[in-house]
N, C-alpha and C. Protein backbone atom coordinates (compact mmCIF):
# COMPACT_ATOMS: atom_id res chain seq x y z
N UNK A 1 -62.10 1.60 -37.73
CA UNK A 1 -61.53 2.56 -36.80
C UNK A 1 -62.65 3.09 -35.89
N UNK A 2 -62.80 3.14 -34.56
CA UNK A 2 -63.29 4.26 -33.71
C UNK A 2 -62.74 4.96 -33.00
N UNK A 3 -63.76 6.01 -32.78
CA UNK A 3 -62.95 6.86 -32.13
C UNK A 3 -63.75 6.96 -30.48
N UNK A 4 -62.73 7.31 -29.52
CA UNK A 4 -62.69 7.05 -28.24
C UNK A 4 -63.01 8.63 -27.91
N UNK A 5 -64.96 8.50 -27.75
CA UNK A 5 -64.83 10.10 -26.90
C UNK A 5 -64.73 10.12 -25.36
N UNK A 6 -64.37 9.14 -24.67
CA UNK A 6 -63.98 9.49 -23.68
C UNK A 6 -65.42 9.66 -22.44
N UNK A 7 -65.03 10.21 -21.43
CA UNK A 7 -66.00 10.61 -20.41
C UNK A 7 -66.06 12.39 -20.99
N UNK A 8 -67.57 12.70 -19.50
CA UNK A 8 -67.47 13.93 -20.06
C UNK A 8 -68.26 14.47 -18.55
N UNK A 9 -67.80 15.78 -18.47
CA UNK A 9 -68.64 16.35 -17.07
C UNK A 9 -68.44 17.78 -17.08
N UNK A 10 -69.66 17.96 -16.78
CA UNK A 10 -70.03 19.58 -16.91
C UNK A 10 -70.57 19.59 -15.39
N UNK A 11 -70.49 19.24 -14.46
CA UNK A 11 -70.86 18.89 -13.28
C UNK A 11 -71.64 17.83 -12.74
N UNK A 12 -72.22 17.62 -11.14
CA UNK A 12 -72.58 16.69 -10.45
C UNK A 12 -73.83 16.63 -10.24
N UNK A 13 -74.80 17.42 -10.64
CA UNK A 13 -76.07 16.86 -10.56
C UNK A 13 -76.59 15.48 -11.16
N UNK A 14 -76.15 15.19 -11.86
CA UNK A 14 -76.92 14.22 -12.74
C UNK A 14 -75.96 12.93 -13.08
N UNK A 15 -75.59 12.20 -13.23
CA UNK A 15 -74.34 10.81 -13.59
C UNK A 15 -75.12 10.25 -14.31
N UNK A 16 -74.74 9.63 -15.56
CA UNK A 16 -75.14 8.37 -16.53
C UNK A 16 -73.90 7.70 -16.43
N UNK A 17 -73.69 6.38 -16.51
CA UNK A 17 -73.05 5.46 -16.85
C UNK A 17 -73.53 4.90 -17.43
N UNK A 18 -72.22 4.11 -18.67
CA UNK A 18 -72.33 2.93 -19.67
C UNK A 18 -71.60 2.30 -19.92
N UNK A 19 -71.12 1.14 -19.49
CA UNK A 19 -70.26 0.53 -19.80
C UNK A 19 -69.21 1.10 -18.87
N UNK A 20 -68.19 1.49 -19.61
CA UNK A 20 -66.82 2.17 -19.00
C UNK A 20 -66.65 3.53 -19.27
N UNK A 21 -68.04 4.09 -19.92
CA UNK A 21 -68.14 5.94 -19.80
C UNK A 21 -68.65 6.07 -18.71
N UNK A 22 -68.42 7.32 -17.99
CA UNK A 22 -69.33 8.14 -17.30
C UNK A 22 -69.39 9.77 -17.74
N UNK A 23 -70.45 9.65 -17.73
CA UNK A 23 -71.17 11.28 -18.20
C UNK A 23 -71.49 12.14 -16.78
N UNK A 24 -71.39 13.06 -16.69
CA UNK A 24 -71.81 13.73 -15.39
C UNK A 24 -72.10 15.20 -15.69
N UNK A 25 -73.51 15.66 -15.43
CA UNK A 25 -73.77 16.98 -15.81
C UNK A 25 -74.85 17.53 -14.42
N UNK A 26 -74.16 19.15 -14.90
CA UNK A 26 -74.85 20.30 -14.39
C UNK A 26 -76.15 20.34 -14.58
N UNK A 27 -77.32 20.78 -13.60
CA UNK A 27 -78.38 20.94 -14.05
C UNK A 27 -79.04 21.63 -15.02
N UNK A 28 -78.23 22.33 -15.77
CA UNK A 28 -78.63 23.38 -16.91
C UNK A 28 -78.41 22.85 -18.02
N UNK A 29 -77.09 22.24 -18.10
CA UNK A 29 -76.53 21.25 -19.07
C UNK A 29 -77.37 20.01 -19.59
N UNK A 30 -78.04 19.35 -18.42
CA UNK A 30 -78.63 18.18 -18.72
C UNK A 30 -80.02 18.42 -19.26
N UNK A 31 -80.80 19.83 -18.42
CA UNK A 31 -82.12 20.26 -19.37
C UNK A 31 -81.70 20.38 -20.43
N UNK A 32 -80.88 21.34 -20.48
CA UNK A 32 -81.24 21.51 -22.43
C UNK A 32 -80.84 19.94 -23.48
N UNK A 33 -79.89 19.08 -23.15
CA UNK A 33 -79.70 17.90 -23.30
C UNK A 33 -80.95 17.55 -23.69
N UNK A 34 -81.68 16.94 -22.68
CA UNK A 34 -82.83 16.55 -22.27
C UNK A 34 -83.90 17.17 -23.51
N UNK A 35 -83.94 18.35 -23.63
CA UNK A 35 -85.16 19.07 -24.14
C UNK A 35 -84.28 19.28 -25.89
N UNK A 36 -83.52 19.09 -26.21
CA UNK A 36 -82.89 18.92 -27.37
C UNK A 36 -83.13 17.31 -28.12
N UNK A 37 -82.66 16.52 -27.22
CA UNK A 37 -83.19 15.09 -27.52
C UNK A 37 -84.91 15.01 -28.04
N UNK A 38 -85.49 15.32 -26.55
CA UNK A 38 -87.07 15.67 -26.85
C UNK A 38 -87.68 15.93 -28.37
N UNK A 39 -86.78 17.43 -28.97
CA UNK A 39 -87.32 17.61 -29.66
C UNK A 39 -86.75 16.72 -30.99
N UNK A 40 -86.04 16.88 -30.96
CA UNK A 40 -85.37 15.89 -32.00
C UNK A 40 -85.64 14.65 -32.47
N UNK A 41 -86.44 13.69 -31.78
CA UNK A 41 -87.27 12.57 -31.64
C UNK A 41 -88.77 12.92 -31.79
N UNK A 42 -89.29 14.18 -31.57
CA UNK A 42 -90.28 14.93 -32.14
C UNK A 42 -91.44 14.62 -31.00
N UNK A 43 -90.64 14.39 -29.71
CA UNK A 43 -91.50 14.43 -28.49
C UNK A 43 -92.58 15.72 -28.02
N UNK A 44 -91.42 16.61 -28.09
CA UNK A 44 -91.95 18.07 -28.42
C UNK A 44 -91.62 18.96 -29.69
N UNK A 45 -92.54 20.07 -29.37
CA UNK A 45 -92.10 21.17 -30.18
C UNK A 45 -91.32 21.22 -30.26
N UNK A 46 -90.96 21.56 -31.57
CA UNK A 46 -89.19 22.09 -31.98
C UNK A 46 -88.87 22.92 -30.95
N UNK A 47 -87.73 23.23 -30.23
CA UNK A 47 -86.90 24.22 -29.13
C UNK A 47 -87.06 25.88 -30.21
N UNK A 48 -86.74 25.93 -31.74
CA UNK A 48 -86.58 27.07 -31.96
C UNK A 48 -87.80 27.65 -32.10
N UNK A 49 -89.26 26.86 -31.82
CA UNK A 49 -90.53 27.36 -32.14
C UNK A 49 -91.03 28.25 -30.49
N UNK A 50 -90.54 27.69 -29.76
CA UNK A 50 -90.81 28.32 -28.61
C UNK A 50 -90.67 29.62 -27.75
């Protein structure tokens, strides 16, 4: 079974496509994205150390 999440948009700054998703985000939306991934992969400091 999968499940179908669909597209997603929090606004137009930013577009990813894949395949037959498109993602589309706000600039505020996509930093913290961005800086959540980061840390999580242990690029940076943890977000709650900061």
């Amino acid at each position: 079974m999968t499940i179908d999440r669909g597209d997603y948009d929090s606004g137009d700054e930013f577009v990813l496509e894949y395949g037959d998703l498109r993602f589309t985000f706000n600039e505020r939306d996509f930093e913290e994205r961005c800086e959540q991934a980061a840390s999580k992969l242990g690029f940076v400091a943890s977000i709650s150390a900061w």
